[in-house]
N, C-alpha and C. Protein backbone atom coordinates (compact mmCIF):
# COMPACT_ATOMS: atom_id res chain seq x y z
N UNK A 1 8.59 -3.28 -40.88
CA UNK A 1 9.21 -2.06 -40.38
C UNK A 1 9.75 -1.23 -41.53
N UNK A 2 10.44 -1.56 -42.55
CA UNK A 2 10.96 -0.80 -43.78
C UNK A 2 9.53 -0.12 -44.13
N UNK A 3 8.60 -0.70 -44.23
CA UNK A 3 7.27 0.02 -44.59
C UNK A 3 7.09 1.51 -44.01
N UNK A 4 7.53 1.26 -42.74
CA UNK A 4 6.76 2.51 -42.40
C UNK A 4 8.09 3.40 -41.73
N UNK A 5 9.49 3.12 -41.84
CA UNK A 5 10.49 3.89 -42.05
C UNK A 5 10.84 4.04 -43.06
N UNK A 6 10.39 3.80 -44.13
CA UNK A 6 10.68 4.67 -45.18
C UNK A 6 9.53 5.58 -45.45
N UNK A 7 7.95 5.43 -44.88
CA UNK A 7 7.47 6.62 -44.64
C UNK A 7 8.06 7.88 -44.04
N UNK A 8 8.78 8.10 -43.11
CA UNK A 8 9.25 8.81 -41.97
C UNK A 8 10.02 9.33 -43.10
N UNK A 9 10.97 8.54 -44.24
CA UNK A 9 12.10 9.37 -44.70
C UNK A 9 11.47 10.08 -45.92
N UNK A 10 10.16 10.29 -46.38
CA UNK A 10 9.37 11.04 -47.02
C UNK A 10 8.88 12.11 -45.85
N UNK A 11 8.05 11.76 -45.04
CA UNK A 11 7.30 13.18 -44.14
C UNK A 11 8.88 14.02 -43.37
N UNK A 12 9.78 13.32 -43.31
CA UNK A 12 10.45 14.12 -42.41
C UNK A 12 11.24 15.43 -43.05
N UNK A 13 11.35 15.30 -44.08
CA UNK A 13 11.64 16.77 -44.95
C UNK A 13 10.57 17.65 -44.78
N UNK A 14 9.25 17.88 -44.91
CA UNK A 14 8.37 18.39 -44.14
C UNK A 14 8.10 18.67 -42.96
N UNK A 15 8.36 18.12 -42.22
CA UNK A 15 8.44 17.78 -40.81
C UNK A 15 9.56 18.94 -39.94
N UNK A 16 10.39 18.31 -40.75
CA UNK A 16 11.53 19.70 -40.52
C UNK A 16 11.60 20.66 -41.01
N UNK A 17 11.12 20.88 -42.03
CA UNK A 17 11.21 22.31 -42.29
C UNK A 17 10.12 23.08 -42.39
N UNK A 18 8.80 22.63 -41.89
CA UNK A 18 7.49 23.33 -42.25
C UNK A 18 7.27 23.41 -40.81
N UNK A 19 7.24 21.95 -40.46
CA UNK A 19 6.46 21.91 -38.81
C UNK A 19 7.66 22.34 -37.60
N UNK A 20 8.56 22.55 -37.68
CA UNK A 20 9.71 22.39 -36.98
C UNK A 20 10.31 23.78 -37.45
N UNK A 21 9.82 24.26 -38.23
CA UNK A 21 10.68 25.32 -38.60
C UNK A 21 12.02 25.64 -38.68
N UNK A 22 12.50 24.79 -39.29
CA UNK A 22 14.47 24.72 -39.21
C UNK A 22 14.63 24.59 -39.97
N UNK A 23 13.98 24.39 -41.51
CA UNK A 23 14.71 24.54 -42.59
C UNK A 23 15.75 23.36 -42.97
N UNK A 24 16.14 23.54 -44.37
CA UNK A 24 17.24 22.68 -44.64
C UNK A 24 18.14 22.17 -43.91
N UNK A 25 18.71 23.24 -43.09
CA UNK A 25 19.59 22.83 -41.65
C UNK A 25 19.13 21.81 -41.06
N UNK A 26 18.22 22.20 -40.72
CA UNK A 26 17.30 20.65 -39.71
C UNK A 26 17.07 19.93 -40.29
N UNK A 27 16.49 19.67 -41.42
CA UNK A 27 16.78 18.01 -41.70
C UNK A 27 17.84 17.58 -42.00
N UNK A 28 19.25 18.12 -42.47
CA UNK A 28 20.15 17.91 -42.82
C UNK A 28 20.73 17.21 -41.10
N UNK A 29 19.97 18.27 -39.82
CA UNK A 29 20.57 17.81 -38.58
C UNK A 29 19.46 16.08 -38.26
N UNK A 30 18.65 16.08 -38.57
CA UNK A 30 18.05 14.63 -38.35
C UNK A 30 18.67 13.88 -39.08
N UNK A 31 19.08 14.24 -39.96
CA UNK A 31 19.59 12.35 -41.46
C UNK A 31 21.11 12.58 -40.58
N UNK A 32 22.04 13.77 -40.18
CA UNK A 32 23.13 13.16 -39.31
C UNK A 32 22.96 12.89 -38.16
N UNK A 33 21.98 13.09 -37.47
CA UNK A 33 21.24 12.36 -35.77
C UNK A 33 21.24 10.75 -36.49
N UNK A 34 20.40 10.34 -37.26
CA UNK A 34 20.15 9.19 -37.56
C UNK A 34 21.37 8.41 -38.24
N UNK A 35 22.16 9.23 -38.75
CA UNK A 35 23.11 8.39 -39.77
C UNK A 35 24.14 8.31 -38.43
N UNK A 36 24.65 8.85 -37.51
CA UNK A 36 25.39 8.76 -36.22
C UNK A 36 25.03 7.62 -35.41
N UNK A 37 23.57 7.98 -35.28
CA UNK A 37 22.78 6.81 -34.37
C UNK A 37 23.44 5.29 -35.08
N UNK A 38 22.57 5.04 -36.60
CA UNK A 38 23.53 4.37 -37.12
C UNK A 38 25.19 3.71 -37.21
N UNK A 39 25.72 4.62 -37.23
CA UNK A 39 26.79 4.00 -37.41
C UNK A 39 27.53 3.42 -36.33
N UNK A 40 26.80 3.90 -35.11
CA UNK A 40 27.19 3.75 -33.75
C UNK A 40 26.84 1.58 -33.37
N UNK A 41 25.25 1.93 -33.60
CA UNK A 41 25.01 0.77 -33.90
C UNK A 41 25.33 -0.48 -34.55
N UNK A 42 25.99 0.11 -35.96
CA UNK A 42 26.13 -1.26 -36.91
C UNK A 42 27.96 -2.00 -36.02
N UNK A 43 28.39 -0.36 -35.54
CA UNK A 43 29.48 -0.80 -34.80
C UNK A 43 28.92 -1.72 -33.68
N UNK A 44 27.96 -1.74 -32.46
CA UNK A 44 27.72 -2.74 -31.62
C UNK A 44 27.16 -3.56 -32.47
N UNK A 45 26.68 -3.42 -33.17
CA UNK A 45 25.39 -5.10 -33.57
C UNK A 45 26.80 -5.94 -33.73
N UNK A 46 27.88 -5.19 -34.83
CA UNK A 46 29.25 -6.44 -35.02
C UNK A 46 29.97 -7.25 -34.13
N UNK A 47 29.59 -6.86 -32.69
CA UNK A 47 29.79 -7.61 -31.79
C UNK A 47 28.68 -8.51 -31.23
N UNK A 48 27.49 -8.85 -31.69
CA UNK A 48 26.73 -9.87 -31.00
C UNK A 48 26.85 -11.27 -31.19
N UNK A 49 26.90 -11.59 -30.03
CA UNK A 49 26.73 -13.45 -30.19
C UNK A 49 25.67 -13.84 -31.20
N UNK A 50 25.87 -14.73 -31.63
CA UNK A 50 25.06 -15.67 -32.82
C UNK A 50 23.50 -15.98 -32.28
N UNK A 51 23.56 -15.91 -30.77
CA UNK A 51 22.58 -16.47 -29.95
C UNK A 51 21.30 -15.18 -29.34
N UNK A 52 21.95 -14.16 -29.93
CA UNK A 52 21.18 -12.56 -29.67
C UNK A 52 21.00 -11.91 -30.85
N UNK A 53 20.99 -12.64 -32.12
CA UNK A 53 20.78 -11.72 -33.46
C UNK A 53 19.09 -11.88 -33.46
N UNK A 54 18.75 -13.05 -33.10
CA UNK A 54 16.82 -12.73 -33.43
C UNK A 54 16.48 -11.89 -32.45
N UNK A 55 16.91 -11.65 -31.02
CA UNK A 55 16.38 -10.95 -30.32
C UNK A 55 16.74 -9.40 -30.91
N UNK A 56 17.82 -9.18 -30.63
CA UNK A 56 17.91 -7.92 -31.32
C UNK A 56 17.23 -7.28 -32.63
N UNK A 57 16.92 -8.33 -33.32
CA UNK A 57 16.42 -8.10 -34.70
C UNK A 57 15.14 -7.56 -34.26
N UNK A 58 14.43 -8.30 -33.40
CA UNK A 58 12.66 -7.53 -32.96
C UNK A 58 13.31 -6.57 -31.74
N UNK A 59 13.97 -6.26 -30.94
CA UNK A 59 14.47 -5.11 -30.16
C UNK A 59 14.55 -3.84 -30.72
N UNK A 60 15.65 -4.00 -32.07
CA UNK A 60 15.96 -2.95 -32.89
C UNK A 60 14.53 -2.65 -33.58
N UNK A 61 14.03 -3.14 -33.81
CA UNK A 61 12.51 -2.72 -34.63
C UNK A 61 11.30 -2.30 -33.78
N UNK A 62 11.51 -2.27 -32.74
CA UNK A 62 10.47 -1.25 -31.60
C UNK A 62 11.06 -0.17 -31.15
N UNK A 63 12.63 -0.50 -31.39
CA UNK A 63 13.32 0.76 -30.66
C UNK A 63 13.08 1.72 -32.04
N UNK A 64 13.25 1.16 -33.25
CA UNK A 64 13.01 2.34 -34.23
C UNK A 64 12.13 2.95 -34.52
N UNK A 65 11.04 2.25 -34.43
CA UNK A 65 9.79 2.96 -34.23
C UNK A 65 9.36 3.67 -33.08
N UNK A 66 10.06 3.41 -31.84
CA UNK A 66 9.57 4.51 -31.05
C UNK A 66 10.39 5.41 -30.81
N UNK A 67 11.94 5.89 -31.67
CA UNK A 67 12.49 6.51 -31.91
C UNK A 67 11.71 7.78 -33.00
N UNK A 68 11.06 7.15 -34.43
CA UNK A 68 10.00 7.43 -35.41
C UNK A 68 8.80 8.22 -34.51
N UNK A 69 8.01 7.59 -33.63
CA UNK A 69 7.26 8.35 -32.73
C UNK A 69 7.38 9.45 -32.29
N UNK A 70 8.38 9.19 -31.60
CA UNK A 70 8.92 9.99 -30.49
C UNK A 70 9.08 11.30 -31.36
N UNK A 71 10.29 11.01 -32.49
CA UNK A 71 10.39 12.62 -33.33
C UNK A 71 9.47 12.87 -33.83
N UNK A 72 7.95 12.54 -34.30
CA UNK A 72 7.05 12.93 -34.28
C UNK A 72 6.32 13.80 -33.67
N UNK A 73 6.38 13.44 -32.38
CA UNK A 73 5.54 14.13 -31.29
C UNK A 73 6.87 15.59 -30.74
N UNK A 74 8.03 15.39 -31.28
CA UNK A 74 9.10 16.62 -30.92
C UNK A 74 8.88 18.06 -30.95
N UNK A 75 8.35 18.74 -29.89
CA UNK A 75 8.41 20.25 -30.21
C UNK A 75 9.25 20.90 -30.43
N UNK A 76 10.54 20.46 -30.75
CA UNK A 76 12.06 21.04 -30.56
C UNK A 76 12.95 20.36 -31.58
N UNK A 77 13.68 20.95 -32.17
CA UNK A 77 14.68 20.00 -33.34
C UNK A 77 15.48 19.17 -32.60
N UNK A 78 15.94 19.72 -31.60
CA UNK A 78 17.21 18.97 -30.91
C UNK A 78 16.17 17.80 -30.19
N UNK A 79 14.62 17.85 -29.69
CA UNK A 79 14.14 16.59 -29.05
C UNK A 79 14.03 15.61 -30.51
N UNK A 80 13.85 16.09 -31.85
CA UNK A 80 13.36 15.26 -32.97
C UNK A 80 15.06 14.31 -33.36
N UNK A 81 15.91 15.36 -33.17
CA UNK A 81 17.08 14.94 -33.31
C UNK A 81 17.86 13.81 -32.54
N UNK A 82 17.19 13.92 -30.95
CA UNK A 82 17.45 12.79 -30.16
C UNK A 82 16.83 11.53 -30.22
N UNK A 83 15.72 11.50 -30.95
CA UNK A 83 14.85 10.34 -31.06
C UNK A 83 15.34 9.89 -32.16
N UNK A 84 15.73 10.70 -33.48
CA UNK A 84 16.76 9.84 -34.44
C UNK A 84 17.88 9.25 -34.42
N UNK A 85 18.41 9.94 -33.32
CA UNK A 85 19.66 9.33 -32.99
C UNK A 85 19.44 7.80 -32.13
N UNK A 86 18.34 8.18 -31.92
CA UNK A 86 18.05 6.59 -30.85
C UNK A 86 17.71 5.42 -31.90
N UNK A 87 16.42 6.14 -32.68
CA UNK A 87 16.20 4.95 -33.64
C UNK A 87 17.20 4.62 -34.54
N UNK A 88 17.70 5.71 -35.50
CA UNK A 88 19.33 5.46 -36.10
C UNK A 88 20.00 4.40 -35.51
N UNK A 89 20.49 4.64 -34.13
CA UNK A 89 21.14 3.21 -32.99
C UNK A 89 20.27 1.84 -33.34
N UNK A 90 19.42 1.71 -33.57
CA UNK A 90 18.58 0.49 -33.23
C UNK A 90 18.58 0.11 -34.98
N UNK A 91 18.12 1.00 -35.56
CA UNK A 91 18.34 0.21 -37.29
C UNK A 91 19.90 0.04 -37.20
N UNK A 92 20.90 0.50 -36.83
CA UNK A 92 22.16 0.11 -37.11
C UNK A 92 22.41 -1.68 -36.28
N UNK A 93 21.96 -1.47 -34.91
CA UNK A 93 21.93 -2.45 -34.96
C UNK A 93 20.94 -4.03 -35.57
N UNK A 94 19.89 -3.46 -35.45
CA UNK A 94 18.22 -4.63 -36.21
C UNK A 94 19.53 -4.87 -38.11
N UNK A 95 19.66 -3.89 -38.72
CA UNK A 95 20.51 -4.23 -39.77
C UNK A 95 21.27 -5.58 -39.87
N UNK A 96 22.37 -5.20 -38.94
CA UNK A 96 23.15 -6.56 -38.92
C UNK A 96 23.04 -7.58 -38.37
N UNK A 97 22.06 -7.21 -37.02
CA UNK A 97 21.59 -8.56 -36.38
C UNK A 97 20.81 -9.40 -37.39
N UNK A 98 19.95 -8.38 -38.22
CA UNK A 98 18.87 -8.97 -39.42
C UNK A 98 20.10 -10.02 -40.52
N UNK A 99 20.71 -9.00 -41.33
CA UNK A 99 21.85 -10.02 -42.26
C UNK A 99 22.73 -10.96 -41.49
N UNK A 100 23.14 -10.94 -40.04
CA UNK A 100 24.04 -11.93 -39.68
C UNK A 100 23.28 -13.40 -39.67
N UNK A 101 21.89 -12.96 -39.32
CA UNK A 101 21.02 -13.92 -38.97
C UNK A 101 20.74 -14.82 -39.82
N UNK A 102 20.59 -13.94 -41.00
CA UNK A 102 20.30 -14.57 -42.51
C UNK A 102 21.36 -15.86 -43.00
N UNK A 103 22.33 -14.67 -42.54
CA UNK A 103 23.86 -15.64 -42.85
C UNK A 103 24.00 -16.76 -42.63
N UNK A 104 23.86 -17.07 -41.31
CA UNK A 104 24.11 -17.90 -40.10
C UNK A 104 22.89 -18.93 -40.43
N UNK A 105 22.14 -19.08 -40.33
CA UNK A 105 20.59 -19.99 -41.07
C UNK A 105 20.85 -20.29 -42.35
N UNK A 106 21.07 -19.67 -43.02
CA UNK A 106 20.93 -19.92 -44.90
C UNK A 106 22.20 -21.22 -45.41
N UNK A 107 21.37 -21.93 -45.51
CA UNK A 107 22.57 -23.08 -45.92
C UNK A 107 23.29 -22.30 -47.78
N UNK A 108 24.87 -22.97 -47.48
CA UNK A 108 25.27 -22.27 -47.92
C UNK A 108 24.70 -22.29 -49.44
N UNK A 109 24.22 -23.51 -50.21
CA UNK A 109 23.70 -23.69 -51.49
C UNK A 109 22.95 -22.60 -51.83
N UNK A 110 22.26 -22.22 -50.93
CA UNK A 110 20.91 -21.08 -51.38
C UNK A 110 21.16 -19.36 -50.70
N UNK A 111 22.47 -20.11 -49.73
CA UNK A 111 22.58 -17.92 -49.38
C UNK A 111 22.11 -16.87 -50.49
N UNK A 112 22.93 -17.31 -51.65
CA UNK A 112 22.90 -15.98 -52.65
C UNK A 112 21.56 -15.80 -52.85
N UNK A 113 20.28 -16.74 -53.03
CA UNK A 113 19.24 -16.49 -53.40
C UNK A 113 17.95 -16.30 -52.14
N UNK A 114 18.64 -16.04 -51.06
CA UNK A 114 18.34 -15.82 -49.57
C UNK A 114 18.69 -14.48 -49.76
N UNK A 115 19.22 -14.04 -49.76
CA UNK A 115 19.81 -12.49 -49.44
C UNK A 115 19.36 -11.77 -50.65
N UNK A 116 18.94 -12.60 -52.15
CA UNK A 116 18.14 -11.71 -52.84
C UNK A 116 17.19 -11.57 -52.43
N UNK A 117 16.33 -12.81 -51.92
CA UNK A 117 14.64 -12.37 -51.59
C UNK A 117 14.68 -11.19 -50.81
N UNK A 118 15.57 -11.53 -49.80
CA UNK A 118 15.58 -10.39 -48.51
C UNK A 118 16.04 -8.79 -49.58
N UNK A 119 16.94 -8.47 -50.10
CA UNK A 119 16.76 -7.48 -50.79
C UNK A 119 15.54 -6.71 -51.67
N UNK A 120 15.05 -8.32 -52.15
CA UNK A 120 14.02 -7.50 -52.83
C UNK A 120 12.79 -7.47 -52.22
N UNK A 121 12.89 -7.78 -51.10
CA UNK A 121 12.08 -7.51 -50.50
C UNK A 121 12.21 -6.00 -49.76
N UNK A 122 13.37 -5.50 -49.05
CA UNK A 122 13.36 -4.58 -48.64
C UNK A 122 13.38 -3.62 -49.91
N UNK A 123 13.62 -3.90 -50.81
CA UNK A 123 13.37 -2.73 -51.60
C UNK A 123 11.92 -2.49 -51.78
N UNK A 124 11.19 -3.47 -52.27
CA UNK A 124 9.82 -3.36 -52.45
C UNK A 124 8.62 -2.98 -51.03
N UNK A 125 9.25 -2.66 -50.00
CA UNK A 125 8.78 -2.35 -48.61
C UNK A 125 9.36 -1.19 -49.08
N UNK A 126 10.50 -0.76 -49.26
CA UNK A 126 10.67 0.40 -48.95
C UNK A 126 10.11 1.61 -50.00
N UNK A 127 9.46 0.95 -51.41
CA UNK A 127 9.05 2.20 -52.30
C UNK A 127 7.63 2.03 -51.70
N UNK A 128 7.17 0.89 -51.36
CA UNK A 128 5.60 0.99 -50.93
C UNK A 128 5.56 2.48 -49.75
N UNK A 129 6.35 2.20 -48.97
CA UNK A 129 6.30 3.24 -48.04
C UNK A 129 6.37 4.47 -48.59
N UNK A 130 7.60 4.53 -49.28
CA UNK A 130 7.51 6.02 -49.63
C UNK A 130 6.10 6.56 -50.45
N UNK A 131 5.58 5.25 -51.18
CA UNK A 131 4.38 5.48 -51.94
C UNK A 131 3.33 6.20 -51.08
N UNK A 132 3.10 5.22 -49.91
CA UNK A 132 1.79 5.73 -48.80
C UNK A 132 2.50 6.85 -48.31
N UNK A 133 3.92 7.15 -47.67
CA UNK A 133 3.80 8.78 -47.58
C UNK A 133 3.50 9.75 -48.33
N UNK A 134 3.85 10.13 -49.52
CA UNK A 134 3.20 10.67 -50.35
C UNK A 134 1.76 11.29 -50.37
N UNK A 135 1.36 9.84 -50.31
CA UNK A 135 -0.62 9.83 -50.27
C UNK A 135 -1.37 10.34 -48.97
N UNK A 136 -0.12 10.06 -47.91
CA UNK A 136 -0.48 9.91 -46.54
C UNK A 136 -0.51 11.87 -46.36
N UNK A 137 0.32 12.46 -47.35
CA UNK A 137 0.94 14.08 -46.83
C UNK A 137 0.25 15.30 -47.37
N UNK A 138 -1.13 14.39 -48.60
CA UNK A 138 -1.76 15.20 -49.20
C UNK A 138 -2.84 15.68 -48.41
N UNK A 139 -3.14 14.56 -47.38
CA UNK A 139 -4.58 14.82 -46.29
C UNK A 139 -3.87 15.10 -44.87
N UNK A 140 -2.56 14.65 -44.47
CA UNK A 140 -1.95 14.83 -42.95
C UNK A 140 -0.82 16.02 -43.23
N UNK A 141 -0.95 16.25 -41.47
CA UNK A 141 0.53 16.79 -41.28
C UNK A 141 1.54 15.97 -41.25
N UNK A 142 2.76 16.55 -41.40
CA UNK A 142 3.73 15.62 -41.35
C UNK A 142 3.96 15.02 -40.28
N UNK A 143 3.75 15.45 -39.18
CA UNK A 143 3.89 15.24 -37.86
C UNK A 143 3.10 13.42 -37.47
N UNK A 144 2.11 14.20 -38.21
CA UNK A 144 0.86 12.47 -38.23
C UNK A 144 1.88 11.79 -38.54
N UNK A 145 2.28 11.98 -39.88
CA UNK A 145 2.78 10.59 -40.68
C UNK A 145 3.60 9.87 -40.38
N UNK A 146 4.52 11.19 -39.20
CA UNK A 146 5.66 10.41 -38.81
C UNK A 146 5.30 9.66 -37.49
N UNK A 147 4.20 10.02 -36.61
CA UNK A 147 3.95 9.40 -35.52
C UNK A 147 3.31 8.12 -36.22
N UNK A 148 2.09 8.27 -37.65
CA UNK A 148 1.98 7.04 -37.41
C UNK A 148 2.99 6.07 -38.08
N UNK A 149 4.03 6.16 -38.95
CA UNK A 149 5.25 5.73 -38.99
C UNK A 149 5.52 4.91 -38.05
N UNK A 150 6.02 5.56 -36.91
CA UNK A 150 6.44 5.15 -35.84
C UNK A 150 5.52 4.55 -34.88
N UNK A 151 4.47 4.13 -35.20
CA UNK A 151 3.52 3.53 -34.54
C UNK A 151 3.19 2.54 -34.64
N UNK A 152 3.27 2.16 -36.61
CA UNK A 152 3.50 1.11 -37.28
C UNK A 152 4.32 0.75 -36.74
N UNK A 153 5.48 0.77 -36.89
CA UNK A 153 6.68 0.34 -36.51
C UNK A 153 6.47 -1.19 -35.03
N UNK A 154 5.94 -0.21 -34.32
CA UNK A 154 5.96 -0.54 -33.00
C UNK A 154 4.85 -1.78 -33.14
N UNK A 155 4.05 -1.68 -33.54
CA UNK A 155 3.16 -2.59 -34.39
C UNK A 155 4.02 -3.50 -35.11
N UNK A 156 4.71 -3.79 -35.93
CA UNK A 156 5.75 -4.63 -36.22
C UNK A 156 5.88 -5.20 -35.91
N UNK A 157 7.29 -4.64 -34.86
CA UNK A 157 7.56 -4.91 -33.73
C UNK A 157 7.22 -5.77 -32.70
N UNK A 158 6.21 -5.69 -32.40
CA UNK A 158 4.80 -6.53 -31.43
C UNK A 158 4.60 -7.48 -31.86
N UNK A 159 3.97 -7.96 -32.86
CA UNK A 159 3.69 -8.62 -34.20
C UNK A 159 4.87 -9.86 -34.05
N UNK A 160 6.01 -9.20 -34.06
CA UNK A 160 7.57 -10.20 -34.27
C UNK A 160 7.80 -11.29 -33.22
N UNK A 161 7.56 -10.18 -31.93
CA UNK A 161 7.95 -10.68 -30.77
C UNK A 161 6.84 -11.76 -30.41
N UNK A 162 5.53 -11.35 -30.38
CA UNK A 162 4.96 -12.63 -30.45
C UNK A 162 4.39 -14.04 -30.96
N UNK A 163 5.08 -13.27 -32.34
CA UNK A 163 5.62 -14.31 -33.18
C UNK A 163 6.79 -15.62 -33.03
N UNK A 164 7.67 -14.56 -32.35
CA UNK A 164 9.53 -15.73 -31.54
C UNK A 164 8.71 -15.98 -30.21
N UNK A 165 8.14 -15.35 -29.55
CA UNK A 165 7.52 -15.93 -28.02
C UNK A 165 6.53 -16.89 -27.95
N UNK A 166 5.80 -16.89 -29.46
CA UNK A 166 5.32 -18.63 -29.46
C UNK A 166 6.09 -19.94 -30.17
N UNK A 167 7.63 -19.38 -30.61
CA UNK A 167 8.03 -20.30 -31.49
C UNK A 167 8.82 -20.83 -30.39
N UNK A 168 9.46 -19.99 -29.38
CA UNK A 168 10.13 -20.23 -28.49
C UNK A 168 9.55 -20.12 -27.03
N UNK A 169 8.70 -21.28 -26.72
CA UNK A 169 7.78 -21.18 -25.42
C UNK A 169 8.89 -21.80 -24.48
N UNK A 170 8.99 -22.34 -23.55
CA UNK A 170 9.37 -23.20 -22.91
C UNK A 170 8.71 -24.41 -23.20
N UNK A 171 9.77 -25.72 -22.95
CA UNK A 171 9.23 -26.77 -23.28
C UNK A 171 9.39 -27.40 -24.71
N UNK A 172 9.64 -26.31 -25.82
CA UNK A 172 9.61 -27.00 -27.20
C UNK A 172 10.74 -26.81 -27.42
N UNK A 173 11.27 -27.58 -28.17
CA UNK A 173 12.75 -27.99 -28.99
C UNK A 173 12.51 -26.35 -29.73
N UNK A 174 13.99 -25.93 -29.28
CA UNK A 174 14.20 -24.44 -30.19
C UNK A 174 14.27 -24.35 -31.86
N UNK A 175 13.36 -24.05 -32.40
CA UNK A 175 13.48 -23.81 -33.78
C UNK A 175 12.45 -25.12 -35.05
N UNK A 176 11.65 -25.22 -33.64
CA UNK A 176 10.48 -26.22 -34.00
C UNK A 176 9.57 -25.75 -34.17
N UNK A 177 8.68 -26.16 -35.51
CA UNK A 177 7.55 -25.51 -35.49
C UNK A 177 6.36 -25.62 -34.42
N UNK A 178 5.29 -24.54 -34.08
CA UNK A 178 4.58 -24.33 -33.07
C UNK A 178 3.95 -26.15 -33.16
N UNK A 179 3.29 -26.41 -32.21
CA UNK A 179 2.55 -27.97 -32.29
C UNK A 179 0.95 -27.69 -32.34
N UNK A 180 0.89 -28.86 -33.10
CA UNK A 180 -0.22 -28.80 -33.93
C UNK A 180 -1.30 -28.99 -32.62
N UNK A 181 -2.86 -28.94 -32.72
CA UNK A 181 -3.33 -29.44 -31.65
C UNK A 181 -3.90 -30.68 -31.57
N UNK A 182 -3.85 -31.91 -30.73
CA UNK A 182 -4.14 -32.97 -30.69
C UNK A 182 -5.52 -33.63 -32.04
N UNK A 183 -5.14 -34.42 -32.66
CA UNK A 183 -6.53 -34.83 -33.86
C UNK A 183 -7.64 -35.50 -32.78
N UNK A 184 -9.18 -35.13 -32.98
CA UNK A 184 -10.34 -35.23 -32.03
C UNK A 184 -10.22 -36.77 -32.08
N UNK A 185 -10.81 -37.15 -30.70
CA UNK A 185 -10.83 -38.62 -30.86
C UNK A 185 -11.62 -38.97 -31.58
N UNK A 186 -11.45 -40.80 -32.09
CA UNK A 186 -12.29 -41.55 -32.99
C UNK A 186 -13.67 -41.47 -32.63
N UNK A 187 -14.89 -41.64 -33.52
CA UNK A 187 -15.91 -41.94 -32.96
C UNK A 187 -16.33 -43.48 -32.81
């Protein structure tokens, strides 16, 4: 998901002010739609049980991308503005559900070098993205980039969930790996 929201935060300066026609104003009004959405969020995620941070973590990452979509497809600043504010909500919360999660799992010997991978990892997702927007803005409208942004996303997203919906079937001990399939009988 960093992949392809940090596309969105390359096309959407374009987006707003070329395709949208609003100028500096307007994107200045999407990064505070989104930074609101945000902060709204990181305020609920700080209240989740220990037992709803993975869910939320793939929740928040479909909701952002189809927040990403959605202002894509916006004929109106104030509709592009509402879909940031939604996805904004959902990275504020996927954020902390994501680091509490980390927290909470990472025995304590190796946290510090847990929370680097995870950093450098989101950093290195996040210049790739901005890289492919770039590349993505010389042949598309911005509008594309941000729908397919947000499409990715949702793709992610998908990806995650049925990723935890086979780790967590019914029937298997929670946090067990999937089971192998039976070895063929002897001959």
């Amino acid at each position: 998901m960093v992949v392809f929201a940090n596309m969105a935060v390359v096309a959407e300066v374009a987006f707003a002010e070329s395709v949208l026609q609003a100028g500096p104003t307007g994107y200045s009004l999407l990064v505070a739609a989104w930074t609101a959405g945000m902060l709204a969020g990181t305020l609920a995620g700080g209240r989740l049980p220990e037992h709803r941070l993975a869910v939320t973590t793939l929740a928040g990452t479909v909701a952002m991308g189809a927040g990403i979509a959605l202002a894509g497809t916006a004929a109106h600043l104030w509709e592009a503005a509402a879909a940031y504010a939604t996805g904004g909500l959902a990275n504020g919360m996927e954020v902390v559900a994501t680091r509490s999660f980390l927290n909470h799992r990472a025995p304590e010997q190796v946290a510090g070098r847990v929370f680097a991978v995870y950093s450098g990892v989101l950093f290195g997702c996040s210049s790739a993205g901005m890289a492919v927007a770039g590349g993505l803005l010389s042949s598309l409208d911005p509008r594309q980039v941000l729908v397919l942004a947000g499409v990715g996303g949702l793709a992610a997203g998908a990806v995650g969930w049925l990723v935890y919906a086979r780790r967590h079937r019914p029937g298997r001990p929670s946090g067990a790996p999937p089971a192998s399939p039976p070895p063929p009988p002897p001959r």
